[in-house]
N, C-alpha and C. Protein backbone atom coordinates (compact mmCIF):
# COMPACT_ATOMS: atom_id res chain seq x y z
N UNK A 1 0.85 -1.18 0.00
CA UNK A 1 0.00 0.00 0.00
C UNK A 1 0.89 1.24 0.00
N UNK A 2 0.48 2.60 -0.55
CA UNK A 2 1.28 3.14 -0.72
C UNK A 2 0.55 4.40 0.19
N UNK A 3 1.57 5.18 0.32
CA UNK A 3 1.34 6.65 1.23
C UNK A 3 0.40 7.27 0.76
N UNK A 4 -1.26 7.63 1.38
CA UNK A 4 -2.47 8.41 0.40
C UNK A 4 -1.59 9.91 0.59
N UNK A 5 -0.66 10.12 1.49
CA UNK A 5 0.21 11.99 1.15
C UNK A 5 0.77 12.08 0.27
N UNK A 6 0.93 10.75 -0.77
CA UNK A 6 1.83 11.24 -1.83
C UNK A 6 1.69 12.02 -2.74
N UNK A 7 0.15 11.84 -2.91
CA UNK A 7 -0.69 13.55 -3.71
C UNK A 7 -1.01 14.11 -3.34
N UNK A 8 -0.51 14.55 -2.24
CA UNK A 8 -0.98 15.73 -1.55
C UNK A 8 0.09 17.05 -1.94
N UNK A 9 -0.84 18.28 -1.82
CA UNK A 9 0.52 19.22 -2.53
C UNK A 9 1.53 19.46 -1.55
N UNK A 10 2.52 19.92 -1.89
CA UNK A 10 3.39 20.32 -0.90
C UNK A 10 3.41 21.68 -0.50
N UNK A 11 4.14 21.98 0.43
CA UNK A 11 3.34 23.07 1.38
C UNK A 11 4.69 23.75 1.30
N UNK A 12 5.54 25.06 1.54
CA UNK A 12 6.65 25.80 2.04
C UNK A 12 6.31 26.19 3.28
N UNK A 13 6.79 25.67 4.19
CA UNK A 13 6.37 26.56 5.98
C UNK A 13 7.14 27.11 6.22
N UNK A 14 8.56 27.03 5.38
CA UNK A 14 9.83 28.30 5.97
C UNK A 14 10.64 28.00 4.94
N UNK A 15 11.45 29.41 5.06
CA UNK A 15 12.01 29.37 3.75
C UNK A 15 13.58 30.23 3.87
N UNK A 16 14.87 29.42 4.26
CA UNK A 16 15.97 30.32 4.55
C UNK A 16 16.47 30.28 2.98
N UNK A 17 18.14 30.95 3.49
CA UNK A 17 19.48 30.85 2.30
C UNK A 17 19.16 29.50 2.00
N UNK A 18 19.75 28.77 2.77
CA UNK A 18 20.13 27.01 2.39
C UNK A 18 19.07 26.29 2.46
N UNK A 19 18.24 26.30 2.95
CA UNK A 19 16.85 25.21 3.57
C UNK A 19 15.65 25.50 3.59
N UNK A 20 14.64 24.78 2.91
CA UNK A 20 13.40 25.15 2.93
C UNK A 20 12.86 24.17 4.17
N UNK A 21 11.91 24.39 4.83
CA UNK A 21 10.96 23.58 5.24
C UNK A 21 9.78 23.49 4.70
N UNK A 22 9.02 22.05 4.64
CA UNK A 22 8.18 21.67 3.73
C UNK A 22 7.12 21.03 4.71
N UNK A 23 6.05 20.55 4.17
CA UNK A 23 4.62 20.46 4.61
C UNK A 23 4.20 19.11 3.44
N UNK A 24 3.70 17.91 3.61
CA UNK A 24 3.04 17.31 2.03
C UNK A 24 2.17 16.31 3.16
N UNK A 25 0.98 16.40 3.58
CA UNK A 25 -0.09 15.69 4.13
C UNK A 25 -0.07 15.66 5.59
N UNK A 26 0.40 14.88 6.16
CA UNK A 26 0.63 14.82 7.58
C UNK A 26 2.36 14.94 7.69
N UNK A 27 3.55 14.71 6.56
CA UNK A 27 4.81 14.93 6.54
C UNK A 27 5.35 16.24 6.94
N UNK A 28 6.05 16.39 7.96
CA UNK A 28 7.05 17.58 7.29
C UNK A 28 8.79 17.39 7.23
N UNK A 29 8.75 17.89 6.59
CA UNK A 29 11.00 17.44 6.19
C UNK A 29 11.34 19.06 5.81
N UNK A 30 12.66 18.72 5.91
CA UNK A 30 13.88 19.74 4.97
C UNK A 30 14.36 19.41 3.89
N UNK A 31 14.65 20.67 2.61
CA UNK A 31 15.41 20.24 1.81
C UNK A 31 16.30 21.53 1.69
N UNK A 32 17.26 21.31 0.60
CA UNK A 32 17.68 22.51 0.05
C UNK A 32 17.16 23.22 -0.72
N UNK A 33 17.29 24.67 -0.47
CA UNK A 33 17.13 25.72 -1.14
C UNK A 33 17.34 25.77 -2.87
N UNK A 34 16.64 26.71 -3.50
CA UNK A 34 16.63 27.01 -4.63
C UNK A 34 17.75 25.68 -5.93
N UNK A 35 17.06 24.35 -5.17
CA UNK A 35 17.57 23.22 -6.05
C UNK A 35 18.92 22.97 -5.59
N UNK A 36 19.93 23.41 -4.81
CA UNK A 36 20.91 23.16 -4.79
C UNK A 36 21.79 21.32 -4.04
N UNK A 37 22.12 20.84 -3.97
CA UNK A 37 22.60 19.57 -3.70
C UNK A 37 23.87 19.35 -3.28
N UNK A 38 24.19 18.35 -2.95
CA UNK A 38 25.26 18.23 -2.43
C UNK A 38 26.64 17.38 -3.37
N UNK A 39 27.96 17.59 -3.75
CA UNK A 39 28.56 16.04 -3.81
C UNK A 39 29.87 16.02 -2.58
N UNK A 40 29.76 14.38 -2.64
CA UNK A 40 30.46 14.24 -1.51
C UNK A 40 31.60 13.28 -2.47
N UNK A 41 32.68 13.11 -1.85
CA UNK A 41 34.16 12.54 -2.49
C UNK A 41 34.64 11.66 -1.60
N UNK A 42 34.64 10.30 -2.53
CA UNK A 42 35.65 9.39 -1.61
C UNK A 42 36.69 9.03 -2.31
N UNK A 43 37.97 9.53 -1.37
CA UNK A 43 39.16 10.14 -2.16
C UNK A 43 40.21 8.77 -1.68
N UNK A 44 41.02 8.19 -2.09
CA UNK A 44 41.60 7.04 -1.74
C UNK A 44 43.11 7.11 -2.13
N UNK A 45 44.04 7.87 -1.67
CA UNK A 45 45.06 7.94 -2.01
C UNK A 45 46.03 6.81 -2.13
N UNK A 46 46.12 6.71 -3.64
CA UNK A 46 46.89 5.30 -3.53
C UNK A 46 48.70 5.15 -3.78
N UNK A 47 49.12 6.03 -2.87
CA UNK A 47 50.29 6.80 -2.43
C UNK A 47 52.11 4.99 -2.44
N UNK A 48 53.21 5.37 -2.26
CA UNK A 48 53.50 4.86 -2.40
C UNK A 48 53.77 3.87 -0.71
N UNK A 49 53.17 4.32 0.00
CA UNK A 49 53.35 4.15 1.47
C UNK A 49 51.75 3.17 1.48
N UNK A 50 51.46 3.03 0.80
CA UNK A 50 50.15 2.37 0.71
C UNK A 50 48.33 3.00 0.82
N UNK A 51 47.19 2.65 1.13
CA UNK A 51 46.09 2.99 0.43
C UNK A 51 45.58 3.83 2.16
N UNK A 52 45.63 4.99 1.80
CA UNK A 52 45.05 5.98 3.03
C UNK A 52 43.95 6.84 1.96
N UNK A 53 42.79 6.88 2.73
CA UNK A 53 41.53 7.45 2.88
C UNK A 53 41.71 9.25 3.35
N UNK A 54 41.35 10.07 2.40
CA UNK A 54 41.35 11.30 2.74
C UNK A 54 39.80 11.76 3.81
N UNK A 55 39.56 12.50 5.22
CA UNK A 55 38.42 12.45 5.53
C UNK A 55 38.88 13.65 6.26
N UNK A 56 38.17 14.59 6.46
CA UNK A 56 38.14 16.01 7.46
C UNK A 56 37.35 15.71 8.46
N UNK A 57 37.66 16.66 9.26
CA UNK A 57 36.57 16.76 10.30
C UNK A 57 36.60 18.28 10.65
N UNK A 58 35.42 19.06 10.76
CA UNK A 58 34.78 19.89 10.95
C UNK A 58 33.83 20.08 12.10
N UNK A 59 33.69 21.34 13.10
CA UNK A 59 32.13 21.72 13.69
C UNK A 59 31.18 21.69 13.61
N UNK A 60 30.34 20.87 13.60
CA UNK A 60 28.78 20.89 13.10
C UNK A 60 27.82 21.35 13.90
N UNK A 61 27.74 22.70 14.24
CA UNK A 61 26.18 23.41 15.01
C UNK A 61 25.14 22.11 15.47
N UNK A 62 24.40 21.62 14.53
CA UNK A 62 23.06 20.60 14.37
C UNK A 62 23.64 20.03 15.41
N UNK A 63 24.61 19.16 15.64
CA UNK A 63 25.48 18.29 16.26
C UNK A 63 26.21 18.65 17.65
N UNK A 64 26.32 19.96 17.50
CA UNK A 64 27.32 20.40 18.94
C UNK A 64 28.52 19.65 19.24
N UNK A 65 29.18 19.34 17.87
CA UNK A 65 30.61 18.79 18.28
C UNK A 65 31.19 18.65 16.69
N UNK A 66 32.43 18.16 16.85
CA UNK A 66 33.03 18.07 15.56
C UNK A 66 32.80 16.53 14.78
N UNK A 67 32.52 16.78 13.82
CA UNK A 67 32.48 15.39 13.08
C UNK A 67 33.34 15.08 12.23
N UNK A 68 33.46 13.58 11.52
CA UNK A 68 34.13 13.40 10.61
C UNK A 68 33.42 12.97 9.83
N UNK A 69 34.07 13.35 8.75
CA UNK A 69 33.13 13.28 7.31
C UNK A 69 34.31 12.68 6.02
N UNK A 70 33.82 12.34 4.86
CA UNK A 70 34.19 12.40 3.49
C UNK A 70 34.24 13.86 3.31
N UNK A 71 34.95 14.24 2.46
CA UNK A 71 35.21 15.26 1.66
C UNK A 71 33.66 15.83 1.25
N UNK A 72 33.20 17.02 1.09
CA UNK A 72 31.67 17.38 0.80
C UNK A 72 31.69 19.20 0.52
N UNK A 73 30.81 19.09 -0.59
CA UNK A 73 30.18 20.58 -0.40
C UNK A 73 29.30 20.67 -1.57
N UNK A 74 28.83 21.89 -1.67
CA UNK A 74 27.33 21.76 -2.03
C UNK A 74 27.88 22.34 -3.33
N UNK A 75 26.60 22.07 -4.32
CA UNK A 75 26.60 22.09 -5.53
C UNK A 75 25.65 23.38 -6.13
N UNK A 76 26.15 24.26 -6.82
CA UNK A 76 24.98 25.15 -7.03
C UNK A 76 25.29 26.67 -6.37
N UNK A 77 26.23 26.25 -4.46
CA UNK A 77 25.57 27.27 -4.07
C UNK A 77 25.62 28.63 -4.53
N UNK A 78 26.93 28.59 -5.28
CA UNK A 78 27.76 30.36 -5.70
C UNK A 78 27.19 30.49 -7.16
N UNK A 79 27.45 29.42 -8.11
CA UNK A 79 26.81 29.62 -9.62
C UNK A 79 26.04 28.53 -9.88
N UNK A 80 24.93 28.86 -10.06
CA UNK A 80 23.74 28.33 -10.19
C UNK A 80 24.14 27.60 -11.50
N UNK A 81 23.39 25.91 -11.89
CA UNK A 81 23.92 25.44 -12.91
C UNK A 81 25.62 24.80 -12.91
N UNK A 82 25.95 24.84 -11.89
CA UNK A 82 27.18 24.25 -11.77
C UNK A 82 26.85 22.93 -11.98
N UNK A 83 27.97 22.22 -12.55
CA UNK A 83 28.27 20.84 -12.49
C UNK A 83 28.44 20.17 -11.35
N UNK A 84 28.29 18.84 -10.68
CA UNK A 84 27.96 18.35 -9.61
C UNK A 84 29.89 17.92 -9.86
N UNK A 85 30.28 17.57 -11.05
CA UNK A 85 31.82 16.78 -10.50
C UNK A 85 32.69 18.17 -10.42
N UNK A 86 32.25 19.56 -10.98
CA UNK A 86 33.79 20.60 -11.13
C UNK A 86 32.90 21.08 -9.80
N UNK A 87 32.07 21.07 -8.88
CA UNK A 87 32.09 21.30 -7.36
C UNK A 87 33.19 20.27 -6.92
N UNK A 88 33.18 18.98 -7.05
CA UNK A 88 33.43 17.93 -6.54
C UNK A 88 34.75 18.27 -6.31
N UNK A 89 35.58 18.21 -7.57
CA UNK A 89 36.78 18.73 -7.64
C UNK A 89 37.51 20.25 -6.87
N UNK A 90 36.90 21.17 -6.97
CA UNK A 90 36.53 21.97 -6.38
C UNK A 90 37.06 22.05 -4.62
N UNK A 91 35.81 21.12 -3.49
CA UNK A 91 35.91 20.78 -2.57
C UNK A 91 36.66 20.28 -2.15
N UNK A 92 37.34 18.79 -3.14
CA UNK A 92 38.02 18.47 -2.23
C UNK A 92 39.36 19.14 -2.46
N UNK A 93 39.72 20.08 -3.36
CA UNK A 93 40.91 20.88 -3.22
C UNK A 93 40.90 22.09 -1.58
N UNK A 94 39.81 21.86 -1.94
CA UNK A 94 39.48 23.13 -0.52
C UNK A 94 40.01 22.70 0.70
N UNK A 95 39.28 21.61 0.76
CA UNK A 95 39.25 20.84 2.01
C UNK A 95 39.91 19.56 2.63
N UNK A 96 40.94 19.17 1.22
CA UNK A 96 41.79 18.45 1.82
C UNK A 96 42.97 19.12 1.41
N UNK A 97 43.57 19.64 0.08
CA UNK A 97 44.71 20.42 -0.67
C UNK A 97 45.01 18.88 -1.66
N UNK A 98 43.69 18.03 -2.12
CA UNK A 98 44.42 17.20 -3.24
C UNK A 98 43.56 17.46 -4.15
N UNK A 99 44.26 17.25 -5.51
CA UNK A 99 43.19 17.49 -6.56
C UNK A 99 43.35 16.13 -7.25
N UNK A 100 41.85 15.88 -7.80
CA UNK A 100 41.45 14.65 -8.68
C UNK A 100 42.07 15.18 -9.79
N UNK A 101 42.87 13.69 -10.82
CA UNK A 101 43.33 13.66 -12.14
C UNK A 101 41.68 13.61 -12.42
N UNK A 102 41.12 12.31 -11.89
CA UNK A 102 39.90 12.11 -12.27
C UNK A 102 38.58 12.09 -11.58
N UNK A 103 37.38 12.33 -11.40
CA UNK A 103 36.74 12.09 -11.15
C UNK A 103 35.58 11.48 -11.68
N UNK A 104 35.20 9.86 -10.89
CA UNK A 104 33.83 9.26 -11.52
C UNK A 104 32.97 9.23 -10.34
N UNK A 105 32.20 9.71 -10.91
CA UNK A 105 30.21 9.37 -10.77
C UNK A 105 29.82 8.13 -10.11
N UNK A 106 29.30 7.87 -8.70
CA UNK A 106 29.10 6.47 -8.10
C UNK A 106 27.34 6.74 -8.01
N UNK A 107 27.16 7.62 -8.74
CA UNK A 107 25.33 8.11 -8.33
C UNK A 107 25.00 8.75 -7.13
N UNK A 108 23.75 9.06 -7.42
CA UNK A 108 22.94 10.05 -6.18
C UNK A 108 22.05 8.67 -5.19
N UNK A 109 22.43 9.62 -4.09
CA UNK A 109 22.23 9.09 -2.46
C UNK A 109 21.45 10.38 -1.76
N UNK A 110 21.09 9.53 -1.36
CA UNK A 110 20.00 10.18 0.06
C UNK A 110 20.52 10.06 1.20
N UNK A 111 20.76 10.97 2.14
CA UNK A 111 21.11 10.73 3.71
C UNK A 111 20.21 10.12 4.72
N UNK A 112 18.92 10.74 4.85
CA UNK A 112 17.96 10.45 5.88
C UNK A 112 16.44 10.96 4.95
N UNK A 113 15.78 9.90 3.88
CA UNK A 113 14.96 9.80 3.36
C UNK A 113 13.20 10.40 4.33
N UNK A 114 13.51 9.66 5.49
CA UNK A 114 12.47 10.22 5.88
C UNK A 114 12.22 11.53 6.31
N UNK A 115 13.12 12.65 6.29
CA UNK A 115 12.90 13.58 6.73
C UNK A 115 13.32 14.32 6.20
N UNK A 116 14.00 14.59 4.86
CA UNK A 116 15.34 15.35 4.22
C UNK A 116 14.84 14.85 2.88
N UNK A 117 15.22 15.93 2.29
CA UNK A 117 14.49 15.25 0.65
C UNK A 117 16.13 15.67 0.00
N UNK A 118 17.12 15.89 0.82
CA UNK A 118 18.69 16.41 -0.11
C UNK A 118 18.98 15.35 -0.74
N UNK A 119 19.48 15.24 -1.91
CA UNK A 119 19.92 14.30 -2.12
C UNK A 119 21.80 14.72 -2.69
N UNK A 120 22.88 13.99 -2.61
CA UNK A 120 24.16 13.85 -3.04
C UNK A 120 24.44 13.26 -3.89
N UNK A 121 25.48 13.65 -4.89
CA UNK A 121 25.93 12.61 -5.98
C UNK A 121 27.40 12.21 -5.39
N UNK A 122 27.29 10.69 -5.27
CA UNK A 122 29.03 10.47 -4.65
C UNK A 122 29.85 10.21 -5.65
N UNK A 123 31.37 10.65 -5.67
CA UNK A 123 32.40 10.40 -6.67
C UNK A 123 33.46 10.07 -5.88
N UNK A 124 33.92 9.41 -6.85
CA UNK A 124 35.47 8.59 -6.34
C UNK A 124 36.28 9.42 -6.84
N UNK A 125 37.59 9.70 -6.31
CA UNK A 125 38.18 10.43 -7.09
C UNK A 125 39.53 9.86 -7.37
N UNK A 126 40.44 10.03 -8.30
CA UNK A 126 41.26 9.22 -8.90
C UNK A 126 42.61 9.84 -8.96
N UNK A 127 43.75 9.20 -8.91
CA UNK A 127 44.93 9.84 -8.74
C UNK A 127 44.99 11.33 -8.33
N UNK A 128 45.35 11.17 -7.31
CA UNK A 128 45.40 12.67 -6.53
C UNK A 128 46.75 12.59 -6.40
N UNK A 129 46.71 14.43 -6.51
CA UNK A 129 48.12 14.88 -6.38
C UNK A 129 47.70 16.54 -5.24
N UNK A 130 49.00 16.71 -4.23
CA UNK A 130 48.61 16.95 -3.18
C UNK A 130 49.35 18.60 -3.57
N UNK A 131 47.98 19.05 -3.56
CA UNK A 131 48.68 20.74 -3.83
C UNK A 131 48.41 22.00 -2.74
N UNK A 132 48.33 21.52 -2.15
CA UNK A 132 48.30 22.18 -0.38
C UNK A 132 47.83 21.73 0.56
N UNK A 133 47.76 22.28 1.46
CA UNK A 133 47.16 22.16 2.97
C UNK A 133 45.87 21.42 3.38
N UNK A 134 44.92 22.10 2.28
CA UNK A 134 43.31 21.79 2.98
C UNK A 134 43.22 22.85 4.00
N UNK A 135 41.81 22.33 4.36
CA UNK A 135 41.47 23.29 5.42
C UNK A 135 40.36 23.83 5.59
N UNK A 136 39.86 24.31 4.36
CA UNK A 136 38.54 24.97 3.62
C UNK A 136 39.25 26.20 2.99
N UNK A 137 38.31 27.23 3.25
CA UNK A 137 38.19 28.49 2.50
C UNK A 137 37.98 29.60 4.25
N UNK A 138 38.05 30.62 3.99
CA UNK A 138 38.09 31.85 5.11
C UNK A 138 36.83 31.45 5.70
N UNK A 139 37.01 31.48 6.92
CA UNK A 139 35.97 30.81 8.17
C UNK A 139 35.76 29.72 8.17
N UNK A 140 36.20 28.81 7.49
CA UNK A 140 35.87 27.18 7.74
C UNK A 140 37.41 26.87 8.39
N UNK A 141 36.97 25.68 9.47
CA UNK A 141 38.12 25.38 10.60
C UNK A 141 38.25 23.69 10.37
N UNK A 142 38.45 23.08 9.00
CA UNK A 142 38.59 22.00 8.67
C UNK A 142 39.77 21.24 8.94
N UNK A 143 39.81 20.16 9.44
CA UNK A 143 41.06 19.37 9.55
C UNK A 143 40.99 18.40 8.56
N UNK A 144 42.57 17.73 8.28
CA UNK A 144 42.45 16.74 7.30
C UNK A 144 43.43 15.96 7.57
N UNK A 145 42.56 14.29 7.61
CA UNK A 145 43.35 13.44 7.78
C UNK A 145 43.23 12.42 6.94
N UNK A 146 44.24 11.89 6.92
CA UNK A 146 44.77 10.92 5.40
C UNK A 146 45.20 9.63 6.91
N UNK A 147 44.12 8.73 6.28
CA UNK A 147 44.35 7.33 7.41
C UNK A 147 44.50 6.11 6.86
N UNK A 148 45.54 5.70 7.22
CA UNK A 148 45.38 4.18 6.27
C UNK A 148 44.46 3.50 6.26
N UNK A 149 43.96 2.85 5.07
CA UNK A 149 42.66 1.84 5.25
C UNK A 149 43.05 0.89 6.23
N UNK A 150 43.95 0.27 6.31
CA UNK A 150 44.07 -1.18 6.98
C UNK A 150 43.68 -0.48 8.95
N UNK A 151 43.78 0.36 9.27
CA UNK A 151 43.86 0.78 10.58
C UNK A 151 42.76 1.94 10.75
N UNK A 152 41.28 2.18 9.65
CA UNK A 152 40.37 3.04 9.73
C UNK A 152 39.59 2.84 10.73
N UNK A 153 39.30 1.25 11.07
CA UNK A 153 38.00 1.13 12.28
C UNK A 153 38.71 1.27 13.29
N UNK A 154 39.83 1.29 13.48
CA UNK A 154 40.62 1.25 14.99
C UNK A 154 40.49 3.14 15.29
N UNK A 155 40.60 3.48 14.34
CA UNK A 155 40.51 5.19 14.33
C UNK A 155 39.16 5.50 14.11
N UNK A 156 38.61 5.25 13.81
CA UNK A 156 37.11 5.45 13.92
C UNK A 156 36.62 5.52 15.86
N UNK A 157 36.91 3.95 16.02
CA UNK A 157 36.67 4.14 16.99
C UNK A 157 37.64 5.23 18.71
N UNK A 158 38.62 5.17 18.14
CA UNK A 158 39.40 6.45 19.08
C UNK A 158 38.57 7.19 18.59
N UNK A 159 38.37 7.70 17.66
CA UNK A 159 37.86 9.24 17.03
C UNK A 159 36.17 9.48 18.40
N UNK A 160 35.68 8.44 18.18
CA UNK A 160 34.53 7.80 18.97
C UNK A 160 34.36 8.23 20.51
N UNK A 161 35.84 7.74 20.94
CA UNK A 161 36.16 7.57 22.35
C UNK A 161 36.38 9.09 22.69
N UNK A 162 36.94 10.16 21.64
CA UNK A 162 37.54 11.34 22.06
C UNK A 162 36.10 12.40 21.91
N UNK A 163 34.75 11.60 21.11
CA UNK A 163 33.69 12.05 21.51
C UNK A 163 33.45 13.06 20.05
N UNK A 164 33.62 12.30 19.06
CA UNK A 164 33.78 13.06 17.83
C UNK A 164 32.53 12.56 17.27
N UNK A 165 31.50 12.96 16.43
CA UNK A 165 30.21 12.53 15.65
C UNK A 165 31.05 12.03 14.49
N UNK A 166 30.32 10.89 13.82
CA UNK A 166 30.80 9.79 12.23
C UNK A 166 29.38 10.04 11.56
N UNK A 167 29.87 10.75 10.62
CA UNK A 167 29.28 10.83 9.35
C UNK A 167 28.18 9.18 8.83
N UNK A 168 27.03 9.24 8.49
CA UNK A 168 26.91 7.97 7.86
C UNK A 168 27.32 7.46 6.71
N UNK A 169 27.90 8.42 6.54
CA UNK A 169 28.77 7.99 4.80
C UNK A 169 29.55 7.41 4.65
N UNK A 170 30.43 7.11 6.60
CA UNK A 170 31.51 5.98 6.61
C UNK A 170 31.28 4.97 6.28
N UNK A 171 30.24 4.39 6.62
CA UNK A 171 29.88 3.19 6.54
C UNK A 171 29.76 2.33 4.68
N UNK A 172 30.53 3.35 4.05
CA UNK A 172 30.89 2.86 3.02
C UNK A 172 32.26 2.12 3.54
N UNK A 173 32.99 3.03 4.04
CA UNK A 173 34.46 1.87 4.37
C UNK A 173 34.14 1.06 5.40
N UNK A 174 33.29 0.81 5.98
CA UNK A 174 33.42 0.50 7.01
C UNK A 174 32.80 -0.89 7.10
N UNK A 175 31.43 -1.19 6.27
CA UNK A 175 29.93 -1.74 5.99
C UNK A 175 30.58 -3.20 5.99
N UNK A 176 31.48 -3.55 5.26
CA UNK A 176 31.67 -4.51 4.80
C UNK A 176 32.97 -5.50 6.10
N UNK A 177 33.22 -4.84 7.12
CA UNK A 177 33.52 -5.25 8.30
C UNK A 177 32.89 -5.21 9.43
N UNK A 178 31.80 -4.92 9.42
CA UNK A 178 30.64 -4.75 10.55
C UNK A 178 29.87 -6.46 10.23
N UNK A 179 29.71 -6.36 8.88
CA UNK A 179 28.95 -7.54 9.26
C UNK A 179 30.00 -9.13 9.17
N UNK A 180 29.19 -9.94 10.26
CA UNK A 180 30.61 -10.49 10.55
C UNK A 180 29.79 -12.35 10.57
């Protein structure tokens, strides 16, 4: 059986820069503003020291603590009509200091379906070469860490212990050692 709200119209109950709030029967969720989206980067440096994972961690308000994340930023927000991979590229120069030779397309994802209508396009990104720091851009307080795969859940979980929020996006590296 399917949801009778699904024809129901949708409603705007608030309306910022980044986020609308929405209304559609008895539902209400968030999305982004004036179409804009997200891509997020899973960057895999395949260095000669072996295969380390690029991931920041940042302040998150919503959260009240710092999290760690994949590489991310939004699509759209400065020039409307932007491409989802030259953001991609973009970000993670920002925010880690590596730039993709290449970037491919793993498709669009949803974070939290029931309440969030954002959706992300994830990309892998391909031979990176390391042309600064990272960090972000003026007012962003980004860290960046490059962790070896073989030793990510052991750092996950310190990261855990020191009281840091995990992204659900880890659970791409992660998914396939959880279940046991």
């Amino acid at each position: 059986m399917t949801d009778p709200d699904r024809t129901a119209p949708e409603e705007i109950m608030w309306e910022g820069r980044f986020i609308t709030a929405k209304r559609r029967g008895k539902w209400e969720y968030v999305g982004r503003a004036r179409g804009i989206h997200a891509a997020v980067i899973l960057a895999i440096d395949e260095a000669t020291d072996g295969r380390h994972v690029l991931l920041v961690d940042q302040y998150r308000v919503p959260l009240g603590r710092r999290c760690i994340e994949l590489p991310a930023g939004l699509v759209g927000d400065h020039d409307e009509g932007e491409e989802a991979s030259l953001a991609a590229a973009r970000e993670l120069e920002e925010e880690t200091g590596y730039h993709p030779a290449r970037l491919e397309s793993l498709g669009q994802f949803y974070s939290s379906p029931g309440m969030v209508s954002e959706s992300f396009t994830l990309f892998r990104a391909h031979e990176l070469v390391k042309t600064g720091d990272g960090g972000g851009v003026d007012g962003e307080d980004i860290h960046v860490h490059r962790v070896p795969l073989a030793t990510l859940p052991d750092q996950i979980a310190a990261w855990r212990a020191e009281g840091y929020a995990m992204d659900v996006k880890l659970l791409l590296l992660l998914g396939a050692g959880m279940v046991k």
